[in-house]
C-alpha atoms as a PDB file:
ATOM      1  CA  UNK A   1      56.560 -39.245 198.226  1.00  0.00           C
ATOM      2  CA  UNK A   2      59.841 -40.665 196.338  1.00  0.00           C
ATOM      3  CA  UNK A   3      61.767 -42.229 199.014  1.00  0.00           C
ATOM      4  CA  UNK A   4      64.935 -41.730 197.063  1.00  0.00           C
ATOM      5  CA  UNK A   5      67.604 -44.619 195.430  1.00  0.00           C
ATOM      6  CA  UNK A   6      69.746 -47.437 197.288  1.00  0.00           C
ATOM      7  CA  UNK A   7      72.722 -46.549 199.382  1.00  0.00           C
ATOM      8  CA  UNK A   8      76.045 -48.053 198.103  1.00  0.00           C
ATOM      9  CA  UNK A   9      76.253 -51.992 198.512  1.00  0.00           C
ATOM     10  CA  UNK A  10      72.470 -51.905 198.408  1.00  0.00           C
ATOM     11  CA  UNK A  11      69.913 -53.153 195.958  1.00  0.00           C
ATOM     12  CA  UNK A  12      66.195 -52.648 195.643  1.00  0.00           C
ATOM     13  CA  UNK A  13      63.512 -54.161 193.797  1.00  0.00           C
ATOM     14  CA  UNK A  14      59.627 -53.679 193.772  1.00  0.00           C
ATOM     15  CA  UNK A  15      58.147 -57.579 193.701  1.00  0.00           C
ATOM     16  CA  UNK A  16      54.840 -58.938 193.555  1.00  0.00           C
ATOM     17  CA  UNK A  17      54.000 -61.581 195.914  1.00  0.00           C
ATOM     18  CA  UNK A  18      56.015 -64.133 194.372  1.00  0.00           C
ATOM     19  CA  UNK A  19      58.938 -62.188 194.298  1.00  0.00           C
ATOM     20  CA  UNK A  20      58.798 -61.055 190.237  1.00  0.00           C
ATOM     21  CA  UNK A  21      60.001 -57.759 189.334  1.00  0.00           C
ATOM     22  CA  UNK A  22      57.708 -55.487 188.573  1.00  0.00           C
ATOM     23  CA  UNK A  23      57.634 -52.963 185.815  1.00  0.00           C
ATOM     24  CA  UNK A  24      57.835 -49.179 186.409  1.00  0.00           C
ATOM     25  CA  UNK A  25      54.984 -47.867 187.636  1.00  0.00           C
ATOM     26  CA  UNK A  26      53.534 -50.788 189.280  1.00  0.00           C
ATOM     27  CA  UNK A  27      53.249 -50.523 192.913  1.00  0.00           C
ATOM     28  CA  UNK A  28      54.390 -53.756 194.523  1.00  0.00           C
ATOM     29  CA  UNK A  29      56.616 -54.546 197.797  1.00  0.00           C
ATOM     30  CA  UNK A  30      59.744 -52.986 198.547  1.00  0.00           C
ATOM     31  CA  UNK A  31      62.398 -55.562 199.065  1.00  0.00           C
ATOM     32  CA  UNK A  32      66.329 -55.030 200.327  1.00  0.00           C
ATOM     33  CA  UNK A  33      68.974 -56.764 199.254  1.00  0.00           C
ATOM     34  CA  UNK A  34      72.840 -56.323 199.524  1.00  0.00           C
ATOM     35  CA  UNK A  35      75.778 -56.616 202.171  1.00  0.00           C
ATOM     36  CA  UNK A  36      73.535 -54.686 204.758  1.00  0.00           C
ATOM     37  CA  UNK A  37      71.104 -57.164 204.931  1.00  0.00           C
ATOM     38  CA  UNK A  38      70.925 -59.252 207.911  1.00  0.00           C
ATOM     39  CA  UNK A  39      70.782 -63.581 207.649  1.00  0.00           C
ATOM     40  CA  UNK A  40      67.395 -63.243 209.667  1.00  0.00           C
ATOM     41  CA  UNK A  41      65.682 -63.234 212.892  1.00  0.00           C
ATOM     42  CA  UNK A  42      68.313 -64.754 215.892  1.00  0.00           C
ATOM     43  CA  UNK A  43      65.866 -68.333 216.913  1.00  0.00           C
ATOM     44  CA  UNK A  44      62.984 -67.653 214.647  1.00  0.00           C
ATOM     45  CA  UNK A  45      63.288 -69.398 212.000  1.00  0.00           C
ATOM     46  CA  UNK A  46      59.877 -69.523 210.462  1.00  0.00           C
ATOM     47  CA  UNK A  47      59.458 -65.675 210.674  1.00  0.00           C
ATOM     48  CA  UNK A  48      63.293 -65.953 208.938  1.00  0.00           C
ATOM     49  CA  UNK A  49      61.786 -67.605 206.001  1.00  0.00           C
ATOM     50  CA  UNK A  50      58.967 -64.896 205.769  1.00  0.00           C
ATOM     51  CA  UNK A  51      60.705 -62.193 206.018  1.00  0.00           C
ATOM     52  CA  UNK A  52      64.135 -62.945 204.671  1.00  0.00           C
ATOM     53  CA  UNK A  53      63.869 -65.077 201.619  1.00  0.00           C
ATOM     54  CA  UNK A  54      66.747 -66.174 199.123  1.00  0.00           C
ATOM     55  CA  UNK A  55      67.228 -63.638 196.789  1.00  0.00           C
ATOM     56  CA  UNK A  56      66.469 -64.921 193.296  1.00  0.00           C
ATOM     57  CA  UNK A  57      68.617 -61.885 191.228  1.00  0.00           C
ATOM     58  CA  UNK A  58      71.790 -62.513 193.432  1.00  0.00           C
ATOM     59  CA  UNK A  59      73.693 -64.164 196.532  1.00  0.00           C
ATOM     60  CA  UNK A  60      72.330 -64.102 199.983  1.00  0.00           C
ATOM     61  CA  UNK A  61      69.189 -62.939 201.534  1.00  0.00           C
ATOM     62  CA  UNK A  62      66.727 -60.567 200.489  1.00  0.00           C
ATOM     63  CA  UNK A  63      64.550 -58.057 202.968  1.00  0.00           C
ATOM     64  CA  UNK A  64      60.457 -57.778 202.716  1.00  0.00           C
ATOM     65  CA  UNK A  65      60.201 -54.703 203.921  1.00  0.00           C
ATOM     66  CA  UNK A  66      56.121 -54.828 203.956  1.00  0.00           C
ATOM     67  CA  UNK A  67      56.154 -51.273 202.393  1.00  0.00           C
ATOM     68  CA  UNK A  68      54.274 -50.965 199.574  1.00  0.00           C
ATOM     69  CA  UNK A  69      55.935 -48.572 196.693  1.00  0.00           C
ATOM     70  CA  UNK A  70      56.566 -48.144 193.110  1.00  0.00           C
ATOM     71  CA  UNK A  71      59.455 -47.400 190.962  1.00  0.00           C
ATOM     72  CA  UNK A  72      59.793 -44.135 188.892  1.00  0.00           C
ATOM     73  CA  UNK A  73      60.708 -43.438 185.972  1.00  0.00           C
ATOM     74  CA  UNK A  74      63.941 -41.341 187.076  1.00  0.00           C
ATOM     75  CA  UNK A  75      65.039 -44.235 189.023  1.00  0.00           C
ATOM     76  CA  UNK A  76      63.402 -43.453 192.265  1.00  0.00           C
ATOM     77  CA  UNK A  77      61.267 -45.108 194.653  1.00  0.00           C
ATOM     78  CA  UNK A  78      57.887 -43.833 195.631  1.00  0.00           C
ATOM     79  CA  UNK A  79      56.384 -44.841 199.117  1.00  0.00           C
ATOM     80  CA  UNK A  80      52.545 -45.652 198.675  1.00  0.00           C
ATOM     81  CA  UNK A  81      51.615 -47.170 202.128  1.00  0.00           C
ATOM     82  CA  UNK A  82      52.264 -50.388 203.959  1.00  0.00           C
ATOM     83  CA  UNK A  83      50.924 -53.775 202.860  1.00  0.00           C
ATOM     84  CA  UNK A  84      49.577 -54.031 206.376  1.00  0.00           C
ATOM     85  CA  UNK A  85      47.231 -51.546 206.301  1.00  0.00           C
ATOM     86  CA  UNK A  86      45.895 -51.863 202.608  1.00  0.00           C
ATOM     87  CA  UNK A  87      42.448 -52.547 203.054  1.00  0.00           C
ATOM     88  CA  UNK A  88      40.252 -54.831 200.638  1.00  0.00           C
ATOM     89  CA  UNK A  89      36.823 -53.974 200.126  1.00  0.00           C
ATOM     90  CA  UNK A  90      33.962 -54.860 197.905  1.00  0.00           C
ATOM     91  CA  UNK A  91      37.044 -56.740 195.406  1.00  0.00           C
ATOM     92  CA  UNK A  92      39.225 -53.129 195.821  1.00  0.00           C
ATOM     93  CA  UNK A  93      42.457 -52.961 197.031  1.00  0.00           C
ATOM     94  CA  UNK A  94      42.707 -49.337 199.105  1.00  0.00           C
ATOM     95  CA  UNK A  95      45.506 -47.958 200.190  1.00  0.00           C
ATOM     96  CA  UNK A  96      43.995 -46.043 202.892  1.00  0.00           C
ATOM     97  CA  UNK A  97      47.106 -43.788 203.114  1.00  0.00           C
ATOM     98  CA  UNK A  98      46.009 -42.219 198.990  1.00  0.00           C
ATOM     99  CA  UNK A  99      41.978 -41.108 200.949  1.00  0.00           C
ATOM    100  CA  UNK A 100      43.864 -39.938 204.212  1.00  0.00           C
ATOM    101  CA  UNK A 101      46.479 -37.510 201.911  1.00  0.00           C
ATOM    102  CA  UNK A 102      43.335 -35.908 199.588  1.00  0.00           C
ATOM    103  CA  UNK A 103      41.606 -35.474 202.785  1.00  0.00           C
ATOM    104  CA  UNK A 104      44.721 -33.473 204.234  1.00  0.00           C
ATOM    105  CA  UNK A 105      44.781 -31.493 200.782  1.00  0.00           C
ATOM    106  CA  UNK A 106      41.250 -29.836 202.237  1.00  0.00           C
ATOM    107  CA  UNK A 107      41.844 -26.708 204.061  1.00  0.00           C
ATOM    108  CA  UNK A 108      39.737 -27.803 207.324  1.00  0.00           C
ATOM    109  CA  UNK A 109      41.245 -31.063 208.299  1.00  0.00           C
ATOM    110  CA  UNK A 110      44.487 -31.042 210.440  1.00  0.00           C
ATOM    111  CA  UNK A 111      44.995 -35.057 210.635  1.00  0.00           C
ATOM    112  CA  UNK A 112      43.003 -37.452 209.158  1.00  0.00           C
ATOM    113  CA  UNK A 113      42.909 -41.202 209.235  1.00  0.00           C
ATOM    114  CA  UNK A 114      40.917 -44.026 207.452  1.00  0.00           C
ATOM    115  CA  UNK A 115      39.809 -47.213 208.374  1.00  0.00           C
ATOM    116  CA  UNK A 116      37.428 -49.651 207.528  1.00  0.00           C
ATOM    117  CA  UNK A 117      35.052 -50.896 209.831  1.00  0.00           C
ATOM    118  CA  UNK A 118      31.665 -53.219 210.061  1.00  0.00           C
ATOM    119  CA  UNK A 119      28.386 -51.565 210.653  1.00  0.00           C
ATOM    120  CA  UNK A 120      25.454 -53.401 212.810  1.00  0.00           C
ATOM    121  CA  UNK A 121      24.828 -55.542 209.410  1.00  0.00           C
ATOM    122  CA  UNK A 122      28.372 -56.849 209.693  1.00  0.00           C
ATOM    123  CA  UNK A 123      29.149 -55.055 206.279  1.00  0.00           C
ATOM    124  CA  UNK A 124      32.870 -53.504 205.859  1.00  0.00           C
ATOM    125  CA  UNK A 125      32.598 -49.789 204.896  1.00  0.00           C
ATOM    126  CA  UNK A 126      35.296 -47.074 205.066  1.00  0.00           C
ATOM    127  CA  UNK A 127      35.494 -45.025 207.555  1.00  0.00           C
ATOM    128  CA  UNK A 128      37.133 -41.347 208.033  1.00  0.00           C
ATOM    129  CA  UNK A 129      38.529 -39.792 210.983  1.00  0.00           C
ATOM    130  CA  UNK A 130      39.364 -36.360 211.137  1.00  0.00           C
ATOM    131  CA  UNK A 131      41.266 -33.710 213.216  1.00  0.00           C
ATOM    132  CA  UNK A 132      39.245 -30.833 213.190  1.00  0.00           C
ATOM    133  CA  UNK A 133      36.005 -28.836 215.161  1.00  0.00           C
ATOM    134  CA  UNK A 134      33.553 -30.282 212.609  1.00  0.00           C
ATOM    135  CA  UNK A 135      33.332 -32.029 209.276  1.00  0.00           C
ATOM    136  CA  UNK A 136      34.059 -29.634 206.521  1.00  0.00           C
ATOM    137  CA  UNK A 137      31.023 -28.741 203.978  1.00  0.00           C
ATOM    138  CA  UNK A 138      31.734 -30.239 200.136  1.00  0.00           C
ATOM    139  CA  UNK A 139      34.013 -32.835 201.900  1.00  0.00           C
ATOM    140  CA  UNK A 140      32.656 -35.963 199.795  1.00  0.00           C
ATOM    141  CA  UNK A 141      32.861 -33.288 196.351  1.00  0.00           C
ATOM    142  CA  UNK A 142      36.257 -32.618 197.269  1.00  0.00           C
ATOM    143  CA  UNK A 143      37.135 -36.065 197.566  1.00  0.00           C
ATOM    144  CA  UNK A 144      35.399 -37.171 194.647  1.00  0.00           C
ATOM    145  CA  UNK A 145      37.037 -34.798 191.983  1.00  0.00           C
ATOM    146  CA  UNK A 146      39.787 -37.190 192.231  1.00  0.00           C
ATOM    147  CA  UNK A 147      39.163 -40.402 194.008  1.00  0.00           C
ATOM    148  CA  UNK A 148      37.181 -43.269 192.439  1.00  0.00           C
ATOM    149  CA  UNK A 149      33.935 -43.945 194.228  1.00  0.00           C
ATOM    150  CA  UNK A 150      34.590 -47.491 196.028  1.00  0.00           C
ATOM    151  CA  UNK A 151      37.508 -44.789 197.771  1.00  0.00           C
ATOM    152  CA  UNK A 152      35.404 -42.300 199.230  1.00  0.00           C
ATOM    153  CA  UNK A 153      34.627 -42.618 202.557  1.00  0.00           C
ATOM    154  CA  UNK A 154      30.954 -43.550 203.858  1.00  0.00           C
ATOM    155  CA  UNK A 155      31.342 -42.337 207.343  1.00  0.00           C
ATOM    156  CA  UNK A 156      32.743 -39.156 208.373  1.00  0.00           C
ATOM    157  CA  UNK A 157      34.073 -38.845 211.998  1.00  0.00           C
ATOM    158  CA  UNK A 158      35.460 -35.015 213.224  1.00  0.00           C
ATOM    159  CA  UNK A 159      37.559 -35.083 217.020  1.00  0.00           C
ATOM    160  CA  UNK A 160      38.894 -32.773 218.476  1.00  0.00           C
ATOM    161  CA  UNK A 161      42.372 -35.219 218.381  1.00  0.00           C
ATOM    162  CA  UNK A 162      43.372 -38.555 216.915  1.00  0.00           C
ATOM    163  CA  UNK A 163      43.943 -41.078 219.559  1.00  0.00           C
ATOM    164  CA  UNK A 164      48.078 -42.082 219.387  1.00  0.00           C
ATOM    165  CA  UNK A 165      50.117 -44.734 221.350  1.00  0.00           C
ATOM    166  CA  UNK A 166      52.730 -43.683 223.686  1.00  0.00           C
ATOM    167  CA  UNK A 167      55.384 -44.322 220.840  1.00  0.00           C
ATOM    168  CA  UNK A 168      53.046 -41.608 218.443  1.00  0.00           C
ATOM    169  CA  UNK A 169      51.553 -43.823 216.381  1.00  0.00           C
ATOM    170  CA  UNK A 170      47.651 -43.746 215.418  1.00  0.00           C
ATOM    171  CA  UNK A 171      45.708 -45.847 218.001  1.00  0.00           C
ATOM    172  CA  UNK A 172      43.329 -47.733 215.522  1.00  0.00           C
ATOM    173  CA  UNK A 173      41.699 -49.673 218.577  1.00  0.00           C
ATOM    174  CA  UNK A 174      41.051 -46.365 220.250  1.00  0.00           C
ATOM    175  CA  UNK A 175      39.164 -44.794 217.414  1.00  0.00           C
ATOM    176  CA  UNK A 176      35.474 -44.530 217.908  1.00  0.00           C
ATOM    177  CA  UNK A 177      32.858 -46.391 216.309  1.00  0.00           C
ATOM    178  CA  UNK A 178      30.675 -43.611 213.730  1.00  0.00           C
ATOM    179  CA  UNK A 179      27.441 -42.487 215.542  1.00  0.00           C
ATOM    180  CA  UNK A 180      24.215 -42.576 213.775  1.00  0.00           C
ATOM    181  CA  UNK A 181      23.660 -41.176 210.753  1.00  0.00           C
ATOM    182  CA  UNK A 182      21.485 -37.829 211.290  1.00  0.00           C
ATOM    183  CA  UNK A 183      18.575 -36.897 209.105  1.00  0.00           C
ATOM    184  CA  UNK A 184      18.857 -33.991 207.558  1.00  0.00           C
ATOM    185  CA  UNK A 185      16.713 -30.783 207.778  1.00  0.00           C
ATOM    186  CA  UNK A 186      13.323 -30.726 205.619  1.00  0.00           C
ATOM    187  CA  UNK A 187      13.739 -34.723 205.474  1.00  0.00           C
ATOM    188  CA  UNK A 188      10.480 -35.818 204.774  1.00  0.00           C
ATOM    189  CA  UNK A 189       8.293 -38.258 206.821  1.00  0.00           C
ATOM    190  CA  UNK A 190       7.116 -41.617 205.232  1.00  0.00           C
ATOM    191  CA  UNK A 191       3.668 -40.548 206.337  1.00  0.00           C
ATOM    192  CA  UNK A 192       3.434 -38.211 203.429  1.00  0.00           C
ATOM    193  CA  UNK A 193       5.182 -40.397 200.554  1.00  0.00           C
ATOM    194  CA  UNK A 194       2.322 -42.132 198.230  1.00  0.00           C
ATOM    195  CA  UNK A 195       3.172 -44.587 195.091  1.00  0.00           C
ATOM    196  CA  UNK A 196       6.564 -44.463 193.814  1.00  0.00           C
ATOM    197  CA  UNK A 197       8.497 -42.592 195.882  1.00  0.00           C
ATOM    198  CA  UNK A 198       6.989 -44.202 199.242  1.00  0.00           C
ATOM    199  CA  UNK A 199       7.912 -47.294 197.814  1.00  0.00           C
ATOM    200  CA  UNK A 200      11.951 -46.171 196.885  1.00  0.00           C
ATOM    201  CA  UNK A 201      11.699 -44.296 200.696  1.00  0.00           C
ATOM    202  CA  UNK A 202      11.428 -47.785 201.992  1.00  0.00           C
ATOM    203  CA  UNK A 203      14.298 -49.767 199.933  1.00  0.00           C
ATOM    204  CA  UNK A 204      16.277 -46.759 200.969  1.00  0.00           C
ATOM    205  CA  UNK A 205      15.533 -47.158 204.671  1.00  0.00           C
ATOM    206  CA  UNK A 206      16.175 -50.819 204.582  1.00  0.00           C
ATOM    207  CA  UNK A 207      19.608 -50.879 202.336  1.00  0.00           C
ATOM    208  CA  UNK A 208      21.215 -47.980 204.212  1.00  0.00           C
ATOM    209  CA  UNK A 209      19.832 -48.948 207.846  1.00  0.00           C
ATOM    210  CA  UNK A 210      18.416 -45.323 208.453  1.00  0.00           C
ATOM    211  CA  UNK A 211      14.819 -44.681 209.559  1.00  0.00           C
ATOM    212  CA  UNK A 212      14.332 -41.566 207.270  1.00  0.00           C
ATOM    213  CA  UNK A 213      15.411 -40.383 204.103  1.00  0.00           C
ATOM    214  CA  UNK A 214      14.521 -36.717 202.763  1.00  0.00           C
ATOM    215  CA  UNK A 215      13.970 -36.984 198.901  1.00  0.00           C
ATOM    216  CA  UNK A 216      17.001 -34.880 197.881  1.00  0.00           C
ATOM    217  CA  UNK A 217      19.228 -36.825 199.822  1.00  0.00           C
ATOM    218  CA  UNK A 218      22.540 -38.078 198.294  1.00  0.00           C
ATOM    219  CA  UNK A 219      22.743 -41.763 198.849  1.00  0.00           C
ATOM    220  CA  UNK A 220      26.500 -41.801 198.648  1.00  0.00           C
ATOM    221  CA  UNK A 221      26.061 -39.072 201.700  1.00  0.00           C
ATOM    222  CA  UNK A 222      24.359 -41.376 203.606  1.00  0.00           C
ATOM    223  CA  UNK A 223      26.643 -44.237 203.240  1.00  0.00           C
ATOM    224  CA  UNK A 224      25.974 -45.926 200.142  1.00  0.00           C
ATOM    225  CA  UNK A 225      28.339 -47.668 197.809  1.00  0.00           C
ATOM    226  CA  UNK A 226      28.600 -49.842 194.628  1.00  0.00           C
ATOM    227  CA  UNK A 227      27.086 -53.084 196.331  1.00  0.00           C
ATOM    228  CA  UNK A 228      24.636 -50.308 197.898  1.00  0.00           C
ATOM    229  CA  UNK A 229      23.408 -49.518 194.227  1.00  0.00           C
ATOM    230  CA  UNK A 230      22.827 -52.946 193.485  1.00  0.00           C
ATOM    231  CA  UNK A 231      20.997 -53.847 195.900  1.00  0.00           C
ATOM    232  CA  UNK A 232      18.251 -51.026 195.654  1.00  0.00           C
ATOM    233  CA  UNK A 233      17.971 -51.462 191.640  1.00  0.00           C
ATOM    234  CA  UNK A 234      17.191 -56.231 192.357  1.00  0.00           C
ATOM    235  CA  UNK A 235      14.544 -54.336 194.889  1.00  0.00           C
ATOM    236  CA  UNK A 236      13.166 -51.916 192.569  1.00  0.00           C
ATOM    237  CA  UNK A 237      13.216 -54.151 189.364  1.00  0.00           C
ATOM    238  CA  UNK A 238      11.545 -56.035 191.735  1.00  0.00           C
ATOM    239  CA  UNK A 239       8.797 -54.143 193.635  1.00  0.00           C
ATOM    240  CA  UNK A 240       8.196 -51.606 190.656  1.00  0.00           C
ATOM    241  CA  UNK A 241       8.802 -53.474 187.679  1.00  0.00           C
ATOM    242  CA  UNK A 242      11.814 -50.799 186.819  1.00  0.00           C
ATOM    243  CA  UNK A 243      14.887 -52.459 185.335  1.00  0.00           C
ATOM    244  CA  UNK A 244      16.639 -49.030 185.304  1.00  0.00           C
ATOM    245  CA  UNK A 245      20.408 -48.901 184.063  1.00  0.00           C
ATOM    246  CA  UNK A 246      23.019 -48.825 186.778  1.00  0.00           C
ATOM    247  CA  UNK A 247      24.370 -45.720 185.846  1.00  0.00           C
ATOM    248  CA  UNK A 248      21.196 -43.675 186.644  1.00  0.00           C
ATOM    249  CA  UNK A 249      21.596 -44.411 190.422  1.00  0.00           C
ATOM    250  CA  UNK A 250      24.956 -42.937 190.022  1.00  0.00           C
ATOM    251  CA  UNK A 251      23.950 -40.080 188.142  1.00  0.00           C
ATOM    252  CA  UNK A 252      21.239 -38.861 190.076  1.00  0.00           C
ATOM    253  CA  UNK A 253      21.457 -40.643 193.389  1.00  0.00           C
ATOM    254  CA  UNK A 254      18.023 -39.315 195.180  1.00  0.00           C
ATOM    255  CA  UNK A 255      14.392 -40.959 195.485  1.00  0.00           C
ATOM    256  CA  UNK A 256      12.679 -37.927 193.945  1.00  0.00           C
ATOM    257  CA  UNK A 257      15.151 -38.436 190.637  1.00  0.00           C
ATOM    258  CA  UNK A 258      14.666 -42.094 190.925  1.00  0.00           C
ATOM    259  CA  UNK A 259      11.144 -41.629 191.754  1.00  0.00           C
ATOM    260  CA  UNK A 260      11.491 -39.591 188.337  1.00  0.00           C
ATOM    261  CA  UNK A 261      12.970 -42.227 185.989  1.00  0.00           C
ATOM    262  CA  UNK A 262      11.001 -44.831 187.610  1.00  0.00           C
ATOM    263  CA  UNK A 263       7.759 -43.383 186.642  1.00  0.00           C
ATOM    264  CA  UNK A 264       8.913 -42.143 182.735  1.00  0.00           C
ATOM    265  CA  UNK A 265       9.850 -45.826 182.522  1.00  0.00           C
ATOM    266  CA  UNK A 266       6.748 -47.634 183.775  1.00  0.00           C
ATOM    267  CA  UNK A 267       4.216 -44.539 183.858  1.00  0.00           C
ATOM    268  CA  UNK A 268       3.026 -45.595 187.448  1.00  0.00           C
ATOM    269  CA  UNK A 269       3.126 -42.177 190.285  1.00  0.00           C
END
């Protein structure tokens, strides 16, 4: 959402973390400079130096803002997020503010809100909470025609209301940890898996931390992620001999097509 252009006796730039201008385009930190700006925090003079640094394009005192924006073309200033909530995951910088808004675009979600969070393994994974009676069918398609993968959510949470604070701002700490993933109907039992695909039902189960996995399963529906696919192709190059190309797992991310490729590749069932 453009955020508009400085008032009179007001400047703006968009730095990087050293305070260089940034081109158009680039997101980067919205910082405030000009006769409005204040000479700091009254007796804190370390928080001062953080937050109101020399400006290096002028006299006085420039304002980190800590919002996180880019400059248009026209002139304008977009607002992307703040640079507190940005969330680094798996080497990814998310702004968890461009998942919440393509969530919103769906026509079953009131309010939505993303976080990430540590499963029992202690791995970071994104989490989704949304305002609505359940979650919406086709939610991870919908998110995927236009959000990279490391951005879609593994964990889907619907309530009937997002927690706030007294001042109406999202209670984070008050958000509930995801309940266990469910199997879905027709999953099959391990009991009745022989060769191949009894041998990918059990990397699944022990990568994602579920106790059963039907064969048409998506793994990205079930919580899986880049690091996710690299794990389960070391443990099947591994345990089956398959060296199969990354891509595959992305392109057809069950056991029965893996089960599939596997055996073309090695001729084993």
């Amino acid at each position: 959402m453009p955020i508009g252009a400085p008032l009179a006796n007001t400047r703006v730039h968009v730095l990087d973390e050293r305070l260089r201008l940034l081109p158009v385009g680039v997101p980067g930190e919205l910082c405030i400079a000009g006769d409005g700006v204040a000479d700091g925090y009254l007796g804190l003079p370390e928080l001062t130096g953080e937050r109101f640094p020399a400006d290096p394009f002028g006299p006085g005192r420039l304002y980190r803002t800590g919002d996180r924006v880019r400059r248009r073309s026209d002139g304008l200033v977009e607002f992307i997020g703040r640079l507190d909530d940005q969330i680094k995951l798996r080497g990814h910088r998310i702004e968890p503010g461009e998942i919440e808004s393509r969530l919103l675009e769906h026509p079953g979600v009131a309010r939505a809100a993303v976080v990430a969070r540590e499963d029992d393994k202690g791995e970071r994974r994104l989490v989704a909470y949304l305002e609505c009676a359940t979650v919406p069918a086709g939610l991870r398609e919908h998110c995927a025609a236009t959000l990279p993968s490391y951005m879609i959510p593994a964990d889907v949470v619907a309530l009937p209301a997002l927690p706030m604070t007294a001042n109406g701002k999202l209670d984070r700490a008050a958000l509930p940890a995801p309940g266990a993933r469910a199997t879905a109907p027709g999953t099959t039992a391990p009991a009745v898996l022989t060769g191949v695909a009894a041998e990918l039902h059990e990397i699944w189960r022990e990568v994602l931390g579920v106790e059963v996995v039907g064969l048409d399963e998506d793994l990205f529906e079930l919580g899986g992620h880049s690091l996710t696919i690299t794990q389960i192709a070391s443990r099947v190059r591994l345990r089956l001999g398959a060296d199969l190309p990354l891509h595959v797992y992305y392109d057809e991310p069950t056991i029965a097509a893996i089960a599939s490729a596997v055996e073309r590749l090695t001729g084993e069932r």
